[in-house]
C-alpha atoms as a PDB file:
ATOM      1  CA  UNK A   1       0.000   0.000   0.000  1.00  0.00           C
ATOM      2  CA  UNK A   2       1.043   3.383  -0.872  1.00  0.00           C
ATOM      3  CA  UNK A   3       0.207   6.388   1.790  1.00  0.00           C
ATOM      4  CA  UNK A   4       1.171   9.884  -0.447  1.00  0.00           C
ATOM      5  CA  UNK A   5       3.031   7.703  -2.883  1.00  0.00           C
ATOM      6  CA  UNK A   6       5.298   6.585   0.506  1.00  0.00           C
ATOM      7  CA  UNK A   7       5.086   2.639   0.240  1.00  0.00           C
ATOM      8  CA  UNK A   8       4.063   1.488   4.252  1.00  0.00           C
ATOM      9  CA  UNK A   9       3.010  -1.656   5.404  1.00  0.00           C
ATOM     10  CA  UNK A  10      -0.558  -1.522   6.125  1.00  0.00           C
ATOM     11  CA  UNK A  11      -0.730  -4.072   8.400  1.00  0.00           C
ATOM     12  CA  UNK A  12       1.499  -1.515  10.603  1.00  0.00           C
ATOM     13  CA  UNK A  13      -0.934   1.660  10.066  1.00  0.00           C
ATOM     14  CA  UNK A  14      -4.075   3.020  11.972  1.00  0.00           C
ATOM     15  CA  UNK A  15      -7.115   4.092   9.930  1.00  0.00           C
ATOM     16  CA  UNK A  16      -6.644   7.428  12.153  1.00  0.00           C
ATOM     17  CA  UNK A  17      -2.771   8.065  10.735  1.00  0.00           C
ATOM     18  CA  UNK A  18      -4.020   8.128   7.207  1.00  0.00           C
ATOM     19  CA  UNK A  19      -7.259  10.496   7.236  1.00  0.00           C
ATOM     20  CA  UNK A  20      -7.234  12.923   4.308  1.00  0.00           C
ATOM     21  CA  UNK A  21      -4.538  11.009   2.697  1.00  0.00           C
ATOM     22  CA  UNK A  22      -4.207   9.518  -0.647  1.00  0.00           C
ATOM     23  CA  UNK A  23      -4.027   5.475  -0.132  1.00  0.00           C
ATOM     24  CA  UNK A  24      -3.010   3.130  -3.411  1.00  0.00           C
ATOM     25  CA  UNK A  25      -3.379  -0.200  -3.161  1.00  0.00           C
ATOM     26  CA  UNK A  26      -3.408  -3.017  -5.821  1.00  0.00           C
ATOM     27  CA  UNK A  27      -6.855  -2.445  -6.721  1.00  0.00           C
ATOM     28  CA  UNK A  28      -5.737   0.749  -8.210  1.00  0.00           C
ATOM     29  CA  UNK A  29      -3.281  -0.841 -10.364  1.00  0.00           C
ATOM     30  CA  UNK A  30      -4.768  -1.646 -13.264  1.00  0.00           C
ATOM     31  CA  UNK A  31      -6.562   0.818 -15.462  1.00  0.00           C
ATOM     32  CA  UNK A  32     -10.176  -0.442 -15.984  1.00  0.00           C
ATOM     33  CA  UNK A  33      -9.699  -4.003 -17.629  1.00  0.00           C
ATOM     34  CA  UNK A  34      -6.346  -3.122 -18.665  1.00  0.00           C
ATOM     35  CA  UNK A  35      -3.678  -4.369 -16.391  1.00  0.00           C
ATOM     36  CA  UNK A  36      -0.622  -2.900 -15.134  1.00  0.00           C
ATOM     37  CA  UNK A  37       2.586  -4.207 -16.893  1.00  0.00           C
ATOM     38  CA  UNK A  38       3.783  -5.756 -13.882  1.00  0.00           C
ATOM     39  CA  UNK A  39       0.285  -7.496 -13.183  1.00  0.00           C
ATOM     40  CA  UNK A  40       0.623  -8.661 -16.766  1.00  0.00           C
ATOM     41  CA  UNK A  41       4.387 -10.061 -16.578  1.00  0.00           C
ATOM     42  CA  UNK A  42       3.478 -12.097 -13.183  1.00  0.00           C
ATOM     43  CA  UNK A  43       1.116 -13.723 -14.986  1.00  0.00           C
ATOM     44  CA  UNK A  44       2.964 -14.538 -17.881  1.00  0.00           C
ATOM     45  CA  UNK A  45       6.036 -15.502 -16.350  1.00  0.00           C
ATOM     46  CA  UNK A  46       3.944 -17.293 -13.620  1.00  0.00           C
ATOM     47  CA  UNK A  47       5.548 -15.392 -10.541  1.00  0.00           C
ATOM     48  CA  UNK A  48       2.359 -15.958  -8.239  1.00  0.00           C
ATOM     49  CA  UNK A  49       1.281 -19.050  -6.603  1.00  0.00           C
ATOM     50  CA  UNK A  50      -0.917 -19.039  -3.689  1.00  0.00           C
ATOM     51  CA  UNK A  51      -1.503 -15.273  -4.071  1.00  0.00           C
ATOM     52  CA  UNK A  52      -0.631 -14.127  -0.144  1.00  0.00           C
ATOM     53  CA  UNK A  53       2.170 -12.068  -0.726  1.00  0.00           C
ATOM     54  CA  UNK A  54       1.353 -11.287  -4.773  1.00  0.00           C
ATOM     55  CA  UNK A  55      -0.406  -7.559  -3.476  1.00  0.00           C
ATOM     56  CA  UNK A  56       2.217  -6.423  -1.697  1.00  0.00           C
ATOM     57  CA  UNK A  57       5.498  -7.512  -4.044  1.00  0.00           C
ATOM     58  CA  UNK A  58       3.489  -5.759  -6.952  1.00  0.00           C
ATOM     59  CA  UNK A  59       2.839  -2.563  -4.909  1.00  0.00           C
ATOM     60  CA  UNK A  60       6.661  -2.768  -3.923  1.00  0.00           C
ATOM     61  CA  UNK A  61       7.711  -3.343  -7.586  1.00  0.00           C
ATOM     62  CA  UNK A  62       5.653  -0.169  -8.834  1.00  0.00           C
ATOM     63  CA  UNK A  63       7.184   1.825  -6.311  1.00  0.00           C
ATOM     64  CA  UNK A  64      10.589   0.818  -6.925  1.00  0.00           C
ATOM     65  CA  UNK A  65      10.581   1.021 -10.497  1.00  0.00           C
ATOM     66  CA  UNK A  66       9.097   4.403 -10.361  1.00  0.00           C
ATOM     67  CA  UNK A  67      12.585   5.335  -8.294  1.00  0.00           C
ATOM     68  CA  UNK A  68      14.704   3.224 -10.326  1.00  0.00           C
ATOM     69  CA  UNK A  69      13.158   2.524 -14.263  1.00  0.00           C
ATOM     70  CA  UNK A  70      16.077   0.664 -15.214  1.00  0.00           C
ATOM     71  CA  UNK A  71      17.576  -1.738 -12.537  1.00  0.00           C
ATOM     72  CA  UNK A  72      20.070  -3.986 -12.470  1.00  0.00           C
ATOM     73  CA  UNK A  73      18.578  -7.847 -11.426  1.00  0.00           C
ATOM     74  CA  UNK A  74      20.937  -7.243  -7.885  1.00  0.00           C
ATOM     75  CA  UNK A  75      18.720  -3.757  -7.529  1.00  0.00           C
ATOM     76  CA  UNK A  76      15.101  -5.513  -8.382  1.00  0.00           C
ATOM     77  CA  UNK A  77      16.358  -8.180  -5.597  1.00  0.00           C
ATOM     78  CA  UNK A  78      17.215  -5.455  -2.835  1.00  0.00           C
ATOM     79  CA  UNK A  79      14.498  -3.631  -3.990  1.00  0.00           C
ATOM     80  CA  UNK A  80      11.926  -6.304  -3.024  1.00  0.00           C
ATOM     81  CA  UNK A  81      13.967  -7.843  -0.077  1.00  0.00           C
ATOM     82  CA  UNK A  82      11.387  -6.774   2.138  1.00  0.00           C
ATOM     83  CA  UNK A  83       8.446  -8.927   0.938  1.00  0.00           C
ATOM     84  CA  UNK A  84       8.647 -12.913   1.677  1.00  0.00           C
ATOM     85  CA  UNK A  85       7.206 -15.671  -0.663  1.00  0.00           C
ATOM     86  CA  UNK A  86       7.154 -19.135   0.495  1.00  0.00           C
ATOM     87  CA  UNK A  87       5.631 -20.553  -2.958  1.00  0.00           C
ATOM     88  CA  UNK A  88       7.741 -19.063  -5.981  1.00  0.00           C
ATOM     89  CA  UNK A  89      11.210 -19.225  -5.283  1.00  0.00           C
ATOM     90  CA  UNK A  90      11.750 -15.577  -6.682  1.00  0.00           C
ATOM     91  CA  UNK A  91      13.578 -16.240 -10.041  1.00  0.00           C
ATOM     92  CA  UNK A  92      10.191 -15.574 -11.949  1.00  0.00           C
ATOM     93  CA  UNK A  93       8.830 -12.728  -9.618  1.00  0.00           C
ATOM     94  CA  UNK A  94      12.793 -11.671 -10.550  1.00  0.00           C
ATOM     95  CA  UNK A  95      11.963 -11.666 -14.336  1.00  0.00           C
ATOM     96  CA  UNK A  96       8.913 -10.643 -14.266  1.00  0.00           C
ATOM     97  CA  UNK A  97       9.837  -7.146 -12.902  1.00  0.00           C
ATOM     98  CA  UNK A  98      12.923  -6.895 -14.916  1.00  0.00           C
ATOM     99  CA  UNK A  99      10.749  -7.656 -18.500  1.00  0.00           C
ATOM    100  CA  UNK A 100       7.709  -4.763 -16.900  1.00  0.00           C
ATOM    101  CA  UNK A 101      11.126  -2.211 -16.695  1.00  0.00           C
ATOM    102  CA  UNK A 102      12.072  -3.277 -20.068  1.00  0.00           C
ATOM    103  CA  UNK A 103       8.116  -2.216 -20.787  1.00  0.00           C
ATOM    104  CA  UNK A 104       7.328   0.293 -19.394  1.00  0.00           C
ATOM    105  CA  UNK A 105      10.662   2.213 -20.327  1.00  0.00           C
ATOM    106  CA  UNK A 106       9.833   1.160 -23.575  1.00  0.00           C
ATOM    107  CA  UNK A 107      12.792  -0.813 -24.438  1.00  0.00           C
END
């Protein structure tokens, strides 16, 4: 989740800390039926599973490629070190970001 385009854990904020703030979460990713290019690349290189943790690596991933369009794979790994997955292994959830910078930069 996003709080001001700040990415927080929401699990960690009170309804009370965010009043009058603008709050992002994944539902906001996609426009209409169109989906974000990272929702699109974890599908299509498969980088979800059980679907727990799939919200908050693809909130993380927007927010770090909006810092950093053009990473390096060792930057996309730090970049996400803070969200867990217990399912995937992270190669694909790897590629998957690194082909949506490749998009969305337009290479």
């Amino acid at each position: 989740v996003t709080v001001d385009n700040v990415l927080v854990c929401s699990c960690l904020v009170l309804g009370v800390e965010v009043e009058g703030k603008k709050i992002e979460t994944i539902e906001g990713m996609a426009d209409g039926e169109e989906l974000h290019p990272l929702q699109r690349k974890f599908v299509e290189h498969v980088a979800l599973q059980c679907g727990i943790c799939t919200p908050g690596l693809l909130m993380s991933a927007r927010n770090f490629l909006e810092k950093n369009p053009d990473p390096t794979e060792e930057e996309v790994r730090f970049g996400l070190a803070g969200n867990l997955c217990r399912c995937t292994g992270y190669q694909n959830i790897i590629e998957a970001v690194m082909d949506a910078a490749a998009e969305m930069r337009g290479a």
